[in-house]
N, C-alpha and C. Protein backbone atom coordinates (compact mmCIF):
# COMPACT_ATOMS: atom_id res chain seq x y z
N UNK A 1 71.80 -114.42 -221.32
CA UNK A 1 71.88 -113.73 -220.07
C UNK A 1 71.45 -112.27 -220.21
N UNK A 2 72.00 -111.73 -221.15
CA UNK A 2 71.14 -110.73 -221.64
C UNK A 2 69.75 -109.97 -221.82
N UNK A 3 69.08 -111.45 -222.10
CA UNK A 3 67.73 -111.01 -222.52
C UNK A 3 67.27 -111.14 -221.05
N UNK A 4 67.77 -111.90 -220.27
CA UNK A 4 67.12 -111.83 -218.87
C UNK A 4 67.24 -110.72 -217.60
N UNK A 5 68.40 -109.99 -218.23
CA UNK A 5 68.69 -108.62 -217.48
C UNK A 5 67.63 -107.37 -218.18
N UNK A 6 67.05 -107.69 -219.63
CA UNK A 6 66.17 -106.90 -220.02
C UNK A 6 64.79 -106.75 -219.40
N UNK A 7 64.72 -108.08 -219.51
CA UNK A 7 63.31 -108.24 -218.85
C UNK A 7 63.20 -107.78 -217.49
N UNK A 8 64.19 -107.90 -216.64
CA UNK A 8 64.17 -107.60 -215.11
C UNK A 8 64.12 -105.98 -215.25
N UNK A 9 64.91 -105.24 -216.15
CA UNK A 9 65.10 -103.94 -216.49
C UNK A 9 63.51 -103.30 -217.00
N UNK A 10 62.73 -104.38 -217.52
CA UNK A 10 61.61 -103.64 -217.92
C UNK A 10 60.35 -103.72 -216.70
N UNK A 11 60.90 -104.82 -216.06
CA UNK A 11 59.67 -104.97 -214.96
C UNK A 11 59.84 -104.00 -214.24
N UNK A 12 61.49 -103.88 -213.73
CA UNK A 12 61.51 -102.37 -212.55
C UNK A 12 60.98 -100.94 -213.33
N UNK A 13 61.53 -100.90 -214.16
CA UNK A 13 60.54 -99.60 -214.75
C UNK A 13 59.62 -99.85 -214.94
N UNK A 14 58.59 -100.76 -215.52
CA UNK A 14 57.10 -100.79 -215.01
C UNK A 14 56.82 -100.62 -213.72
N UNK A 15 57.38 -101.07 -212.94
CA UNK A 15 57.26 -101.81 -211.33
C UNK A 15 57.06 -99.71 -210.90
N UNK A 16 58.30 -99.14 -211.01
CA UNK A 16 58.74 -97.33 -210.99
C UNK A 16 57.87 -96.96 -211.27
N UNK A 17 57.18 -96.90 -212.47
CA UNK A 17 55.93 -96.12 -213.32
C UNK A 17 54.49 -96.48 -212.66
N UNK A 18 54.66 -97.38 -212.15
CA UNK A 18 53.48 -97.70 -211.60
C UNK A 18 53.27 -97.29 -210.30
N UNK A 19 54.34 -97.45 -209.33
CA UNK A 19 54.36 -96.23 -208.04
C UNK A 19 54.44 -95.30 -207.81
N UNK A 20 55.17 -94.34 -209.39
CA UNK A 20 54.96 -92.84 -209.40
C UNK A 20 53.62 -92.62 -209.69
N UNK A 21 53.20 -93.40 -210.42
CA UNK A 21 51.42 -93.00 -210.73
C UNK A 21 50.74 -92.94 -209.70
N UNK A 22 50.60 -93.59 -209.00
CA UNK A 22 50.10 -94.28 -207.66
C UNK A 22 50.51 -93.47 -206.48
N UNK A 23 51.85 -93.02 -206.29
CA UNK A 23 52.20 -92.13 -205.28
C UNK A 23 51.36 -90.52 -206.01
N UNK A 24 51.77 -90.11 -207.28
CA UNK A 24 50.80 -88.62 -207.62
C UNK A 24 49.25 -88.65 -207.00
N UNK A 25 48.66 -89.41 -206.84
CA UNK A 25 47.68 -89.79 -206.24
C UNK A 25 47.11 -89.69 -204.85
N UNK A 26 48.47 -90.88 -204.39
CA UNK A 26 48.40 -90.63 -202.62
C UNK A 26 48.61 -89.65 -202.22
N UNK A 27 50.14 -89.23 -202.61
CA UNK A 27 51.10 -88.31 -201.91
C UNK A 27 50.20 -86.58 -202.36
N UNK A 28 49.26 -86.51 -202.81
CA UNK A 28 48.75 -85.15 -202.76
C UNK A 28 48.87 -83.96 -202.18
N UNK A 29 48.27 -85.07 -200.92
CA UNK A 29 48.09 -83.92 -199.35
C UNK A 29 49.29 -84.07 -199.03
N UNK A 30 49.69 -82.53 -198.31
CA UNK A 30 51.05 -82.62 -197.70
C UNK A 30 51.30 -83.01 -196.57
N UNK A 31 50.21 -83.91 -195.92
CA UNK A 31 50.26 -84.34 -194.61
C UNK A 31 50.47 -85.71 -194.45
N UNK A 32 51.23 -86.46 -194.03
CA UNK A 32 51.60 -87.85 -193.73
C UNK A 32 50.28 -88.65 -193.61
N UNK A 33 49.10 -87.53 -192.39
CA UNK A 33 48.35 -88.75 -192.08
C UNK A 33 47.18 -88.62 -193.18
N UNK A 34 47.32 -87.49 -194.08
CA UNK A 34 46.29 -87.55 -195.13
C UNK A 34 46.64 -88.26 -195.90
N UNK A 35 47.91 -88.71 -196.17
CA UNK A 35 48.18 -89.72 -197.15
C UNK A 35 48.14 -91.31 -197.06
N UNK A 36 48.03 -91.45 -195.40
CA UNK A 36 47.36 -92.31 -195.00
C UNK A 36 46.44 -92.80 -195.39
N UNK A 37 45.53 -91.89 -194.58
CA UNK A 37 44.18 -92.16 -195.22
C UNK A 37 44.05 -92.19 -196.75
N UNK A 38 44.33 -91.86 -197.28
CA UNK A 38 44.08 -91.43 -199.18
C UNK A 38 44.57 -93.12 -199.94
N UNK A 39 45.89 -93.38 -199.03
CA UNK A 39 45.68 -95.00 -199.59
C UNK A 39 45.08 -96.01 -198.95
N UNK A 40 44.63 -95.81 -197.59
CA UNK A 40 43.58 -96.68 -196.99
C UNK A 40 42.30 -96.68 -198.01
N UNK A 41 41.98 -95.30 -198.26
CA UNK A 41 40.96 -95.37 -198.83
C UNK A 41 40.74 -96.31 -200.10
N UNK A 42 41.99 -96.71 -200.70
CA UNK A 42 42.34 -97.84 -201.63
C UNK A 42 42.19 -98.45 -201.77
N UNK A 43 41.98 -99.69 -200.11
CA UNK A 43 41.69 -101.03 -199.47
C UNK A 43 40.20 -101.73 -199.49
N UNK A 44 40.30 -102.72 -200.26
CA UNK A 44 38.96 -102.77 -200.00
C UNK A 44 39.41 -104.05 -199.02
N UNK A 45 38.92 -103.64 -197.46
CA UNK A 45 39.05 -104.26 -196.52
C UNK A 45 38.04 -105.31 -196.47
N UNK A 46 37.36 -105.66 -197.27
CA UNK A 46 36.84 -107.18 -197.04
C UNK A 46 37.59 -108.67 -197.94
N UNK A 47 37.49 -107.44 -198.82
CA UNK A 47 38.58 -108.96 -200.11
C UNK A 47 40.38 -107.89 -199.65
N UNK A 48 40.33 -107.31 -199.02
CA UNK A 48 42.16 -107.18 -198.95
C UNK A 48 42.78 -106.76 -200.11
N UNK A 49 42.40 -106.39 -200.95
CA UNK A 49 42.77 -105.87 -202.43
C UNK A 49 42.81 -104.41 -202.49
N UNK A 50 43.92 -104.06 -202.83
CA UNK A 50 44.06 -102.02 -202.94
C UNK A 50 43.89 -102.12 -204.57
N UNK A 51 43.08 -101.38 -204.81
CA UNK A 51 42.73 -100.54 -206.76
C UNK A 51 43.25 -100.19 -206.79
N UNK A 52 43.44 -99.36 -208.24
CA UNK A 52 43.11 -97.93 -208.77
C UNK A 52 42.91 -98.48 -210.26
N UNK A 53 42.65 -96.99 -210.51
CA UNK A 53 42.46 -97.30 -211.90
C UNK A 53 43.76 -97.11 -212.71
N UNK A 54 44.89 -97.23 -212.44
CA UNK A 54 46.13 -97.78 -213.06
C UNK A 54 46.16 -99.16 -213.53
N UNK A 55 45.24 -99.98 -212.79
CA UNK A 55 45.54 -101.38 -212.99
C UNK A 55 45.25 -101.98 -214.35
N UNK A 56 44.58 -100.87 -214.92
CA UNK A 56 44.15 -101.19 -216.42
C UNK A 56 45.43 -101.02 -217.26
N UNK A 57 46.57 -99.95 -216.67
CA UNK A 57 47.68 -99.91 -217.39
C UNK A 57 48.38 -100.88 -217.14
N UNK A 58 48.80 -101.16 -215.71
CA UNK A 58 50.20 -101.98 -215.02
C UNK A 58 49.43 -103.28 -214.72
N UNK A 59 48.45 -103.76 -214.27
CA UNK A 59 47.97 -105.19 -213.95
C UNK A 59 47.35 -104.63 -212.51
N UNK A 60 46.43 -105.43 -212.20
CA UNK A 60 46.23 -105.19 -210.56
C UNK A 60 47.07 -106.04 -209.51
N UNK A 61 48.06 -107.16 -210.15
CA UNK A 61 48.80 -107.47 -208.39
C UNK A 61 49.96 -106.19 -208.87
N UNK A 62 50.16 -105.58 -209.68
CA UNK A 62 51.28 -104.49 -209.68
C UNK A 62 50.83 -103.32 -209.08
N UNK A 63 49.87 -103.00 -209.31
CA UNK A 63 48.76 -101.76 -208.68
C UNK A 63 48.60 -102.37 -206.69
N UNK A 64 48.71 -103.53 -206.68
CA UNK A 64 48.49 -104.01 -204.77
C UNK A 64 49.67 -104.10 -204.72
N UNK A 65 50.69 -104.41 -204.96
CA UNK A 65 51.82 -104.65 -204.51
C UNK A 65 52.50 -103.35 -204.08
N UNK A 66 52.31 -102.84 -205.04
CA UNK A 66 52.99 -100.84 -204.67
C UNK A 66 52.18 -100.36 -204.35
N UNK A 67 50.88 -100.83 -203.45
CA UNK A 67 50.20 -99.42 -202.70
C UNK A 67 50.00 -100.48 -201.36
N UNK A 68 50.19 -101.74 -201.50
CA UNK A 68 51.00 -102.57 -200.13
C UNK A 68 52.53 -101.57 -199.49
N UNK A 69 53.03 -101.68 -200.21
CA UNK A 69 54.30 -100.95 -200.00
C UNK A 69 54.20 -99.46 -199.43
N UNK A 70 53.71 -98.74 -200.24
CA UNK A 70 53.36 -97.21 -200.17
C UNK A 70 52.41 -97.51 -198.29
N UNK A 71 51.66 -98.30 -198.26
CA UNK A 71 50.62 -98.20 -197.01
C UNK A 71 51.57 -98.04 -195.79
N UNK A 72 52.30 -99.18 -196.07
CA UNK A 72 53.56 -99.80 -194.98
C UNK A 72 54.38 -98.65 -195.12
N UNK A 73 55.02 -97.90 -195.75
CA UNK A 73 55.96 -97.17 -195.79
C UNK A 73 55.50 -95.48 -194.62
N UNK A 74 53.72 -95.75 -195.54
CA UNK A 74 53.47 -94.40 -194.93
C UNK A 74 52.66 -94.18 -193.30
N UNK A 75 52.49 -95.51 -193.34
CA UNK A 75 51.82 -95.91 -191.83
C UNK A 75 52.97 -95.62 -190.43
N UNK A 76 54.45 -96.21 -191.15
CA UNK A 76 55.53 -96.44 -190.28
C UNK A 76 55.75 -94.57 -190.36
N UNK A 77 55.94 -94.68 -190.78
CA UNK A 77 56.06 -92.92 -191.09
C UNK A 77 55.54 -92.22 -189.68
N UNK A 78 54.29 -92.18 -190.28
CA UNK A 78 53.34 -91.80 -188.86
C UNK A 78 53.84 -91.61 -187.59
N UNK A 79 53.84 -93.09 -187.71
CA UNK A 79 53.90 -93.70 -186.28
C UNK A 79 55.34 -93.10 -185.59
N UNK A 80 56.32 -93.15 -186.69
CA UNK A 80 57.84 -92.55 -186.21
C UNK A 80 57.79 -90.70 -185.67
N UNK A 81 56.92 -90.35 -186.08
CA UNK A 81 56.53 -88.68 -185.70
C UNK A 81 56.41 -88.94 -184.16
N UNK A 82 56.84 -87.73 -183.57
CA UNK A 82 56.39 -87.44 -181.95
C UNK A 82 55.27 -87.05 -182.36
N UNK A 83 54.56 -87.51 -181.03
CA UNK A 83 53.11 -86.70 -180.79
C UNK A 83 53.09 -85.30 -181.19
N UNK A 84 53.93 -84.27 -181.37
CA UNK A 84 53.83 -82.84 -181.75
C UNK A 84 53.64 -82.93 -182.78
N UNK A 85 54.38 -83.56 -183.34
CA UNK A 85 54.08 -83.62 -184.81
C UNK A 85 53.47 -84.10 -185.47
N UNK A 86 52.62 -85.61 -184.70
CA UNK A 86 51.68 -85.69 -185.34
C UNK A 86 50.64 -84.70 -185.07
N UNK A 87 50.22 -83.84 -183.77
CA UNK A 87 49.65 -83.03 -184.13
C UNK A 87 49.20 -81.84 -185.27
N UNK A 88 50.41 -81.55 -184.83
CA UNK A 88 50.72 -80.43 -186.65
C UNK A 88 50.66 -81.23 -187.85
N UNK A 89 50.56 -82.35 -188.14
CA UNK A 89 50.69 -83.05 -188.80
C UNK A 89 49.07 -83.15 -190.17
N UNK A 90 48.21 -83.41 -188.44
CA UNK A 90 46.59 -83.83 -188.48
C UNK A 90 45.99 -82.24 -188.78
N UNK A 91 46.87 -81.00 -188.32
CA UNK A 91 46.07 -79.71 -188.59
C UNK A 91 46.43 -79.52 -189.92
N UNK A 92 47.83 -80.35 -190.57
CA UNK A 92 47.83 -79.90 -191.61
C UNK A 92 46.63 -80.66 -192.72
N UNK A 93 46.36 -81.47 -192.48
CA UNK A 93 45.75 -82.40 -193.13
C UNK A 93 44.20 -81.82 -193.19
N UNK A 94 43.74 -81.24 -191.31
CA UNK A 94 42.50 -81.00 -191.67
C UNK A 94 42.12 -79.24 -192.69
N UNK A 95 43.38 -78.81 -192.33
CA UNK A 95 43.52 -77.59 -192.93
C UNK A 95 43.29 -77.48 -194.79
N UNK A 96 44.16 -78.70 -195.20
CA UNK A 96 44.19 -78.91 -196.52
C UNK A 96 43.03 -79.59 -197.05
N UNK A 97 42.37 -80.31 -196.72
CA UNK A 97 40.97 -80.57 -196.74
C UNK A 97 40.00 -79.77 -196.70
N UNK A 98 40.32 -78.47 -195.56
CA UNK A 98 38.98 -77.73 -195.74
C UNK A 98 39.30 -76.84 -197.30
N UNK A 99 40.06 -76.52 -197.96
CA UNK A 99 40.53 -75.90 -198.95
C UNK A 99 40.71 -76.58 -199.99
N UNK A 100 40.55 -78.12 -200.28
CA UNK A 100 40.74 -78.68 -201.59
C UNK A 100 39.76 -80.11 -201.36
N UNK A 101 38.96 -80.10 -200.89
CA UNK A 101 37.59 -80.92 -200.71
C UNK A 101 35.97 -80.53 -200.68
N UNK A 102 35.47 -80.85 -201.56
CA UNK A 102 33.82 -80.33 -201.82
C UNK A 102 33.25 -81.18 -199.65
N UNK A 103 33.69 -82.08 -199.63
CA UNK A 103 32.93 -82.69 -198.51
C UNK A 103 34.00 -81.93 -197.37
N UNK A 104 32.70 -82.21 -196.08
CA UNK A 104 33.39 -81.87 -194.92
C UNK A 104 34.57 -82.72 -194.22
N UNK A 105 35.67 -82.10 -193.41
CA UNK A 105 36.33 -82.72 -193.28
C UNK A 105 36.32 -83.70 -192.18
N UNK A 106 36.86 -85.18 -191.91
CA UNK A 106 36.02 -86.09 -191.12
C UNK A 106 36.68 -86.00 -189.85
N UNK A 107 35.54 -85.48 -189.09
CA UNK A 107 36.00 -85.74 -187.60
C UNK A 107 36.63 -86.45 -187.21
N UNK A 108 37.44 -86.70 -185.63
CA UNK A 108 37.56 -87.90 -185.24
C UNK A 108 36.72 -88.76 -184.88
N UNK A 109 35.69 -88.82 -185.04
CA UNK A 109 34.59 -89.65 -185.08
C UNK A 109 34.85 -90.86 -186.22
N UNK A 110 35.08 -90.27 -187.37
CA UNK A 110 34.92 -90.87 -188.73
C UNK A 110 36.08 -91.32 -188.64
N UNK A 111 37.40 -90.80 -188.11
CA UNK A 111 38.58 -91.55 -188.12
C UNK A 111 38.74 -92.78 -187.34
N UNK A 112 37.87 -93.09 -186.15
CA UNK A 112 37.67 -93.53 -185.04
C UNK A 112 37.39 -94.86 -185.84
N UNK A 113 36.25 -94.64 -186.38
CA UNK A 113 35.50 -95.91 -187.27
C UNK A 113 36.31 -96.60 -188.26
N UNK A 114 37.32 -95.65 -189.19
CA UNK A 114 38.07 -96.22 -190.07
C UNK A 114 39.20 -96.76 -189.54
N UNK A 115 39.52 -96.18 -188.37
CA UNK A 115 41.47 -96.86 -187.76
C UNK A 115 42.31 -98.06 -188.08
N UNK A 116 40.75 -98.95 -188.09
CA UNK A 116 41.32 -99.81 -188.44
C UNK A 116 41.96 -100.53 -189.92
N UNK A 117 41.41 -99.68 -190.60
CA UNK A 117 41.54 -99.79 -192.21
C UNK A 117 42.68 -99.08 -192.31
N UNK A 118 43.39 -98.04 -191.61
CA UNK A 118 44.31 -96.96 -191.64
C UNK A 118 45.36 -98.03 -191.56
N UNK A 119 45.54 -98.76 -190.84
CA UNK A 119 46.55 -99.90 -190.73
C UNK A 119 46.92 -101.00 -191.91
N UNK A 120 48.19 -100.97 -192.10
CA UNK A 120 48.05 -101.84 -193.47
C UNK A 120 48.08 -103.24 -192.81
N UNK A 121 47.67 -104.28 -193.49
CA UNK A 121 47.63 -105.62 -192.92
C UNK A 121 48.63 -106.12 -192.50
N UNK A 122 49.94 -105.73 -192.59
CA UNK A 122 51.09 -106.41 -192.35
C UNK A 122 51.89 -105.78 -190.84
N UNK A 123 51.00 -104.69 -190.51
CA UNK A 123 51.17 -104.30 -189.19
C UNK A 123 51.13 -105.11 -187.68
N UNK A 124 52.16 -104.88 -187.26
CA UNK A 124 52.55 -105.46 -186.02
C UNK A 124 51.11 -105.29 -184.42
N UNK A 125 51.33 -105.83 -183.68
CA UNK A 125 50.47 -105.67 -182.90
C UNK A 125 50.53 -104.13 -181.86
N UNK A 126 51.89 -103.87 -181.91
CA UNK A 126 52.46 -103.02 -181.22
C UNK A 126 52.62 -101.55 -181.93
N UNK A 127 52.53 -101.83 -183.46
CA UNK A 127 52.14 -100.79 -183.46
C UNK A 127 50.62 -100.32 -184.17
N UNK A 128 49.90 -101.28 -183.98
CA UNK A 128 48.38 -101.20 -184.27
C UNK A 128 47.60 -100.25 -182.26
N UNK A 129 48.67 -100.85 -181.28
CA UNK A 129 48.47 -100.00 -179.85
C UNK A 129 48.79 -98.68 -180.21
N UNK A 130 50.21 -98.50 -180.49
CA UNK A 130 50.95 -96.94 -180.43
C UNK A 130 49.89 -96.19 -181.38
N UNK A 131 49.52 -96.79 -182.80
CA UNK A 131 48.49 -96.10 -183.41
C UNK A 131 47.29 -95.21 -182.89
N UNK A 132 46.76 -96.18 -182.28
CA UNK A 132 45.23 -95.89 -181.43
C UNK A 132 45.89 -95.00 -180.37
N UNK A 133 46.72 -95.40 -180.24
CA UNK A 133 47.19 -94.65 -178.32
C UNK A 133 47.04 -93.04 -178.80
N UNK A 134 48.08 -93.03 -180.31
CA UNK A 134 48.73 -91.56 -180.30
C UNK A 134 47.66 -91.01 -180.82
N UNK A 135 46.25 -91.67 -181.76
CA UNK A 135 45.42 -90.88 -182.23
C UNK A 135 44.35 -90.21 -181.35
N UNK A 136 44.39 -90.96 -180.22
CA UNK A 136 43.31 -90.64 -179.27
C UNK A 136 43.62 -89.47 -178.68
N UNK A 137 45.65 -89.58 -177.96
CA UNK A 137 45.62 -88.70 -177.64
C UNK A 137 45.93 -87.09 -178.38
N UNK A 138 46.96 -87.69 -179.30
CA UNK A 138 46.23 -85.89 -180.13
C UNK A 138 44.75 -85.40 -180.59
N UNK A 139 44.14 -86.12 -180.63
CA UNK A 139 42.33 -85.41 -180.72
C UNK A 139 42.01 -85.08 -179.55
N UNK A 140 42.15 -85.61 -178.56
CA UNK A 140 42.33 -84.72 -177.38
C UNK A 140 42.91 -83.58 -176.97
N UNK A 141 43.85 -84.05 -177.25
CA UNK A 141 44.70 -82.21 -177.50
C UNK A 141 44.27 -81.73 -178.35
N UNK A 142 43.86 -81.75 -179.60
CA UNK A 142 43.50 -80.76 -180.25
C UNK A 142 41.95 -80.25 -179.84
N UNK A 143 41.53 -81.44 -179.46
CA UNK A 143 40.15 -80.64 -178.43
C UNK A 143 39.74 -79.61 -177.94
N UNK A 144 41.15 -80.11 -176.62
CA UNK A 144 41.49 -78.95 -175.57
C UNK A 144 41.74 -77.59 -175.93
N UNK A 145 42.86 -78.07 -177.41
CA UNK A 145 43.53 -76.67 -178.04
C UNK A 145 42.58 -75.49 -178.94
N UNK A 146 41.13 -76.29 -178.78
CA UNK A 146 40.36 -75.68 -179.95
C UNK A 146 39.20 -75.32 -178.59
N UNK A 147 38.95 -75.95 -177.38
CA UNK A 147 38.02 -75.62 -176.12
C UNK A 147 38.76 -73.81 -175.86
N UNK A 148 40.20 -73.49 -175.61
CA UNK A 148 41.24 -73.23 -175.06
C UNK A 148 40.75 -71.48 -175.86
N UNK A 149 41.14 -71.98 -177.34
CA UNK A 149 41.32 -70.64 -178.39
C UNK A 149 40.18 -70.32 -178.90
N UNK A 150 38.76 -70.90 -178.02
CA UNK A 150 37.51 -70.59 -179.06
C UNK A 150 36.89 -68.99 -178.89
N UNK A 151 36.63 -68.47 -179.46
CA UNK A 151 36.04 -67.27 -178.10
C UNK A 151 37.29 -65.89 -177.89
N UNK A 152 38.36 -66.39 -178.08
CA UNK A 152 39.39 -65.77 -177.45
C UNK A 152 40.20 -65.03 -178.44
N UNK A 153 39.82 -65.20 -179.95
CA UNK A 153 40.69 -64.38 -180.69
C UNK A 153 42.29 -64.93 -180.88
N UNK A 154 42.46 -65.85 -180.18
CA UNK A 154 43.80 -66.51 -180.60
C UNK A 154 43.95 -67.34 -181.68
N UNK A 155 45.25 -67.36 -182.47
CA UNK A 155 45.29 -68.32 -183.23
C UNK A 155 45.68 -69.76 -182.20
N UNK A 156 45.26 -70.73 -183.20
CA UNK A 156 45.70 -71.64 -182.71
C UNK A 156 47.58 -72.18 -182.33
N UNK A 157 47.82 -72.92 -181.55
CA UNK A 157 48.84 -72.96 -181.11
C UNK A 157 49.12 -74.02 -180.69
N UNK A 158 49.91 -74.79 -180.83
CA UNK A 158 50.44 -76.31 -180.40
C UNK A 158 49.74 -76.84 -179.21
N UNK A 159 49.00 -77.43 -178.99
CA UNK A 159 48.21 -77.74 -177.50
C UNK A 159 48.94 -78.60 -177.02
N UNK A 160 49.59 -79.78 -177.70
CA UNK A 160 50.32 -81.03 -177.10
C UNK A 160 51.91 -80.32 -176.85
N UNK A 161 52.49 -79.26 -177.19
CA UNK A 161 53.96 -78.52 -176.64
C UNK A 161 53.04 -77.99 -175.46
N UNK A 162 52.67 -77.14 -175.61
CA UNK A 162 51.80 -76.52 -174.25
C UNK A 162 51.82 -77.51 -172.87
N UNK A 163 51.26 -78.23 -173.67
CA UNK A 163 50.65 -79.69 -172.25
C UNK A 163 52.20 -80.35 -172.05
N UNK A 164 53.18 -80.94 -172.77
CA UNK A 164 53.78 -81.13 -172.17
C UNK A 164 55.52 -80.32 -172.05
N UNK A 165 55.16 -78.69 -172.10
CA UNK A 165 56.35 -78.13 -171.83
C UNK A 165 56.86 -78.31 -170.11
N UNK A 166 55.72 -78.39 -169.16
CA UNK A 166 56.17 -78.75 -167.90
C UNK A 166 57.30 -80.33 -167.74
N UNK A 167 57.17 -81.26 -168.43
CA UNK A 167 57.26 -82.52 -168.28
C UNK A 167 59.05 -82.45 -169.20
N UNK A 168 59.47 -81.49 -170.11
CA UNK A 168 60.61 -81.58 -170.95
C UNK A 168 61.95 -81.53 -170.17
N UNK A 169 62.60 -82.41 -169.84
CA UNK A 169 63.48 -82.72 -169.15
C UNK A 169 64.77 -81.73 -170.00
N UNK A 170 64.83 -82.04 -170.93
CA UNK A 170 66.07 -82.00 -171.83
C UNK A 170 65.52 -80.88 -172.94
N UNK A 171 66.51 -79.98 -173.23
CA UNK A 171 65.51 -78.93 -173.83
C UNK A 171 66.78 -78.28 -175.12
């Protein structure tokens, strides 16, 4: 009985070591939805298989299994943010990108195209809607918020509190 509590003892610490590796990776950017993306970028959405090059250490269903997990964990994440915050969320992301990326940072254009990869496969229908709903509409607001402060010498400023401070019932 022993030797079988070892073995379970060595898989979870492999199983640990292999998601801290894997999270140093994702978890980089300090932005939820950059970390999104960073393990989407993982997916290879035709065969359904997430890499890395850990898998040479831990195995590759140990390397998919914990960045299955990590996707799901960080997708729901997201999605649990109010719209404000995902706003601030996405400036933090594009902010940290323009400062620790040789390439430009990807419009919503480029996000537009990937969305669907942003979603881990095990996502619900409902919130594959709320996804699209909330991304559309904060790029819109941040649109507006960047039409608003261009020209004008302002810093930027929450566009989606702005837009809906009329509408806050409860304060």
């Amino acid at each position: 009985m022993a030797a079988g509590f070892s073995v379970n003892k060595v898989s979870n610490t492999n199983d640990e070591q292999c998601r801290a590796g894997l999270e140093d990776v994702v978890f980089r950017c300090p932005s939820v939805f950059g970390r999104l993306w960073a393990v989407s970028e993982l997916r290879d959405p035709v065969r359904d298989i997430y890499s890395h090059p850990l898998s040479t250490t831990f195995g590759q269903t140990a390397v998919d299994a914990a960045l299955r997990r990590i996707h799901g964990e960080v997708f729901r994440s997201w999605l649990n943010f109010t719209l404000e915050r995902q706003e601030r969320d996405l400036w933090v992301w594009l902010n940290w990108l323009s400062r620790n990326s040789e390439d430009e940072p990807p419009v919503p254009k480029t996000v537009e195209r990937r969305h669907r990869q942003m979603m881990p496969r095990d996502h619900h229908q409902a919130e594959a809607e709320l996804f699209v709903a909330d991304l559309e509409l904060v790029f819109l607001v941040m649109r507006m918020a960047q039409q608003q402060n261009s020209g004008k010498g302002r810093t930027r400023q929450s566009g989606l509190g702005a837009l809906l401070r009329p509408f806050r019932v409860f304060r």
